[in-house]
N, C-alpha and C. Protein backbone atom coordinates (compact mmCIF):
# COMPACT_ATOMS: atom_id res chain seq x y z
N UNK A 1 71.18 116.68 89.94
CA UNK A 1 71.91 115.47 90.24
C UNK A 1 71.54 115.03 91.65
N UNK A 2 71.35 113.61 92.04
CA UNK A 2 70.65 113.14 93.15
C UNK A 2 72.32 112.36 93.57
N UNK A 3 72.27 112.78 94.96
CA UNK A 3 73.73 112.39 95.58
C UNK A 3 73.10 111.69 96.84
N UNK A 4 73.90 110.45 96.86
CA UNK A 4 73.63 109.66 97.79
C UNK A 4 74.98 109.49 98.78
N UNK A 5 74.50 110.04 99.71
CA UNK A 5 76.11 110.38 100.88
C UNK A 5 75.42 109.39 102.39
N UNK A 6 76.79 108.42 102.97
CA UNK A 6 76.46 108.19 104.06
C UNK A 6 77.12 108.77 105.28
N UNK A 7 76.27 109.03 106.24
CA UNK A 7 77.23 110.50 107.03
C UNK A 7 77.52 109.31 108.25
N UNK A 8 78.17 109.71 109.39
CA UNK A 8 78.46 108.76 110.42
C UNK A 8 77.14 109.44 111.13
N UNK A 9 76.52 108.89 111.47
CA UNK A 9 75.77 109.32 113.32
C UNK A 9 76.12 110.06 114.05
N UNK A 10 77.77 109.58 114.49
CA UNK A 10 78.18 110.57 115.79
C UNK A 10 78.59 111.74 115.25
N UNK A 11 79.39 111.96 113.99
CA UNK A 11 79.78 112.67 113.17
C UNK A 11 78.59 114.03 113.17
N UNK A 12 77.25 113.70 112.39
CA UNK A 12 76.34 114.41 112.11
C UNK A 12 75.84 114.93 113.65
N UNK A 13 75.91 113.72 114.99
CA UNK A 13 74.93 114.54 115.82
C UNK A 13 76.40 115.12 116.36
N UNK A 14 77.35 115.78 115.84
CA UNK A 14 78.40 116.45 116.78
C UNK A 14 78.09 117.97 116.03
N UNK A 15 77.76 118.06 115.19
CA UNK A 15 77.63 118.91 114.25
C UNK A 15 76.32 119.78 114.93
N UNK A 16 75.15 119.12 115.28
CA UNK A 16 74.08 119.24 115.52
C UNK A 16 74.55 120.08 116.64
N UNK A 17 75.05 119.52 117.54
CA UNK A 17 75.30 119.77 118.94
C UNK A 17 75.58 121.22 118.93
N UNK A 18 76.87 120.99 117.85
CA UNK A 18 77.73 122.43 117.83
C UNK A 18 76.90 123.25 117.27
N UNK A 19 75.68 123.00 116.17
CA UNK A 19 74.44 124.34 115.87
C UNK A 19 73.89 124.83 117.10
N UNK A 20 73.40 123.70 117.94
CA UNK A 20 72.41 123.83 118.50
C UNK A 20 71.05 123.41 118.54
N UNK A 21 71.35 122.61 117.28
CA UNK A 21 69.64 121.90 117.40
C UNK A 21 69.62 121.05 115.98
N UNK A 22 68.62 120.31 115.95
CA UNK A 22 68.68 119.41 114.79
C UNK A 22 68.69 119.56 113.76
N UNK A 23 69.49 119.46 112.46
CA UNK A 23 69.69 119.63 111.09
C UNK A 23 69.90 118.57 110.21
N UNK A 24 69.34 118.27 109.22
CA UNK A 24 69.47 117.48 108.01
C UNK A 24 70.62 117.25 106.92
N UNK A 25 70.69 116.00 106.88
CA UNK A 25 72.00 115.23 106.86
C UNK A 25 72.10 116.46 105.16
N UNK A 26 71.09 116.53 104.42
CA UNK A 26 70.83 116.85 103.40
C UNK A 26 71.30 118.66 103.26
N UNK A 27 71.08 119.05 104.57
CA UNK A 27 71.00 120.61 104.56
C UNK A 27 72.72 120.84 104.56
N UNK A 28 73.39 120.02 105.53
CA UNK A 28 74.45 119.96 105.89
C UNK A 28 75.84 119.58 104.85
N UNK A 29 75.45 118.67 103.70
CA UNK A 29 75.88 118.26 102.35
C UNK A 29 75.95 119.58 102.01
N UNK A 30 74.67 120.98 101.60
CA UNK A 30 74.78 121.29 100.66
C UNK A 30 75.79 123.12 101.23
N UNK A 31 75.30 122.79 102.78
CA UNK A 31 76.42 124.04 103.44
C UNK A 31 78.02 123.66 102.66
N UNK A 32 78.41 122.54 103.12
CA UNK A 32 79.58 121.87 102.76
C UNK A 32 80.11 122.01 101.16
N UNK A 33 78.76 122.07 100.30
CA UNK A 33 79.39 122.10 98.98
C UNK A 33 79.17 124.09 98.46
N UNK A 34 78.89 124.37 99.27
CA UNK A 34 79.10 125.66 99.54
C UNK A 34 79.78 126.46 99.16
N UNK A 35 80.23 125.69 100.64
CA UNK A 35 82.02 126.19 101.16
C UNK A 35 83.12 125.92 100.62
N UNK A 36 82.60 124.83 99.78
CA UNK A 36 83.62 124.13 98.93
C UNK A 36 83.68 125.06 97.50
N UNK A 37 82.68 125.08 97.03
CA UNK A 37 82.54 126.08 96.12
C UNK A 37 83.47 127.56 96.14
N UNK A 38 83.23 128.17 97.18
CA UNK A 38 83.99 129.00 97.10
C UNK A 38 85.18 129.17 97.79
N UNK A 39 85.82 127.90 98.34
CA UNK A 39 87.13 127.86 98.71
C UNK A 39 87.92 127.73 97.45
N UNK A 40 86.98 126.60 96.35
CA UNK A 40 87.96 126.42 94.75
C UNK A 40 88.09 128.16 94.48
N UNK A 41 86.67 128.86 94.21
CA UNK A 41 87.02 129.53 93.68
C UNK A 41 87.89 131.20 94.20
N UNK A 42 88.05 130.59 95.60
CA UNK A 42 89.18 131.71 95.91
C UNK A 42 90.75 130.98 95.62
N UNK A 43 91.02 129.50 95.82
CA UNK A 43 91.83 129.35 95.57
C UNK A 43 92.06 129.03 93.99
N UNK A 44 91.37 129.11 93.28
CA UNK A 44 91.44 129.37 92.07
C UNK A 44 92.06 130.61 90.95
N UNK A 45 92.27 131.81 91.96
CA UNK A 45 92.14 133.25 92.08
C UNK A 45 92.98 133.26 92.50
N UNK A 46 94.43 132.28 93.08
CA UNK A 46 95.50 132.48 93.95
C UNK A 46 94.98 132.99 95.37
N UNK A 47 94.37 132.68 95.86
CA UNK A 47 93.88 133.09 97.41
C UNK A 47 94.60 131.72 98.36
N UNK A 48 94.03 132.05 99.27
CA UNK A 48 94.04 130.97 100.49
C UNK A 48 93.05 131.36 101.54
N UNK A 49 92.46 129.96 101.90
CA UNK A 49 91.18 130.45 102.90
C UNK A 49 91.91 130.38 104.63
N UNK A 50 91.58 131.56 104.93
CA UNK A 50 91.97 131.18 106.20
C UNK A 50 91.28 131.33 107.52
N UNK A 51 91.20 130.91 108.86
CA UNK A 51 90.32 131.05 109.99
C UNK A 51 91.14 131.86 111.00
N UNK A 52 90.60 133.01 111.80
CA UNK A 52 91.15 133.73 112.66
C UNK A 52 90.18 134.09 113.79
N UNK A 53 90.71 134.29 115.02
CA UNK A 53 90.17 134.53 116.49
C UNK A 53 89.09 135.89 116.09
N UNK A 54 88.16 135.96 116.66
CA UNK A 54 87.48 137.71 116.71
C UNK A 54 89.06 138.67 116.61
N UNK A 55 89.75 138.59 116.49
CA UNK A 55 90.55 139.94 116.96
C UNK A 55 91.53 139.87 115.43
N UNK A 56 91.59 138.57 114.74
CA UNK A 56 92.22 138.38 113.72
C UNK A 56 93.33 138.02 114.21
N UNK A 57 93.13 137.59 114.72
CA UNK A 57 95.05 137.04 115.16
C UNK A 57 94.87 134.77 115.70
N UNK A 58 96.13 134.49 115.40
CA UNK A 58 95.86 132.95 115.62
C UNK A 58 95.30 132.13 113.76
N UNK A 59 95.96 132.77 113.26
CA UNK A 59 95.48 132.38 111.97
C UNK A 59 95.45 130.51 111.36
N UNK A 60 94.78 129.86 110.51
CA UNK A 60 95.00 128.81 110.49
C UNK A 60 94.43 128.67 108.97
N UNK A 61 95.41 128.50 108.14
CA UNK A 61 95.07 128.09 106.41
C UNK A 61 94.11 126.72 106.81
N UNK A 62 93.46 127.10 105.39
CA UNK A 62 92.34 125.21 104.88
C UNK A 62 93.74 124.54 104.27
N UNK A 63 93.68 123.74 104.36
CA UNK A 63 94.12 123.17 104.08
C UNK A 63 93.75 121.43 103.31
N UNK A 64 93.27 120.88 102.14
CA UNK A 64 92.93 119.91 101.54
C UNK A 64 93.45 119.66 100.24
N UNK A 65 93.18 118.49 99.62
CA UNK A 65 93.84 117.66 98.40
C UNK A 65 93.29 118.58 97.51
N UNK A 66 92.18 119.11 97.45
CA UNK A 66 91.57 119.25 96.42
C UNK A 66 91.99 121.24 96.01
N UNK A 67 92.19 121.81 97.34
CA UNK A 67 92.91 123.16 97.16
C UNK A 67 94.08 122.92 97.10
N UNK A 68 94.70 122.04 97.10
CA UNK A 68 96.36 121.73 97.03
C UNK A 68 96.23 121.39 95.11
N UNK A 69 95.75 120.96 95.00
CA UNK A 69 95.43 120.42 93.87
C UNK A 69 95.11 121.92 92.86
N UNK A 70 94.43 122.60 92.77
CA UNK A 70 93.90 123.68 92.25
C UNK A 70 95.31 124.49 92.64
N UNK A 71 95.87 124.83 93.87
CA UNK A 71 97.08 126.03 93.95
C UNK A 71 98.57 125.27 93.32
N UNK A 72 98.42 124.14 93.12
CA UNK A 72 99.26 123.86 92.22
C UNK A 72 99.20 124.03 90.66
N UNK A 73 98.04 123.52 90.17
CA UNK A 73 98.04 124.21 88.86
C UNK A 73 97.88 125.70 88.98
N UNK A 74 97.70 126.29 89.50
CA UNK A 74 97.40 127.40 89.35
C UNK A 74 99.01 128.66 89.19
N UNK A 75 99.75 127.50 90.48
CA UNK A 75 101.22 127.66 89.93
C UNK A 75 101.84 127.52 88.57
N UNK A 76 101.84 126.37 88.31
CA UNK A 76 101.96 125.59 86.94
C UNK A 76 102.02 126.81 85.71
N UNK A 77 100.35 127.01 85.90
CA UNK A 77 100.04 128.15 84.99
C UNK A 77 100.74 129.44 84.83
N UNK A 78 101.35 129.97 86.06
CA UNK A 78 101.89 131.17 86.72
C UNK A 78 103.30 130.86 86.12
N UNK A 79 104.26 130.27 85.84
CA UNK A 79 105.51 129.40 85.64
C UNK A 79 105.57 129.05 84.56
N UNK A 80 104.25 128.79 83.21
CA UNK A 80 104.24 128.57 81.86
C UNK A 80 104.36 129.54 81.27
């Protein structure tokens, strides 16, 4: 499937910045569908993705429509 995405400029070169060096709008789509990939499928699994300091502490859930979306049915299912 050929996906046609328009990224912002400042958006993509902030990204860049934060690598360290130049990357493709294309490479960067497919990190993203990735991550996405396996955020469904942990929250699919009843999980939650979460981000923490080196030491594990300072925790911060993902939070989006689309894992809100999935941990609700997933409730649903749990409750039928």
């Amino acid at each position: 499937m050929e996906v046609r995405l328009n990224v912002d400029d400042d958006f993509l070169r902030n990204i860049q910045d934060t690598i360290g060096g130049p990357v493709k709008a294309a490479d960067v789509l497919r990190d993203a569908l990735t991550l996405l990939n396996w955020a469904v499928a942990e929250a699919a699994n009843g999980r939650v993705v979460l981000s923490a300091t080196n030491t594990g502490k300072d925790l911060h859930r993902l939070v989006m429509p689309t894992l809100s979306k999935i941990e609700t049915r997933a409730r649903q299912s749990v409750e039928a």
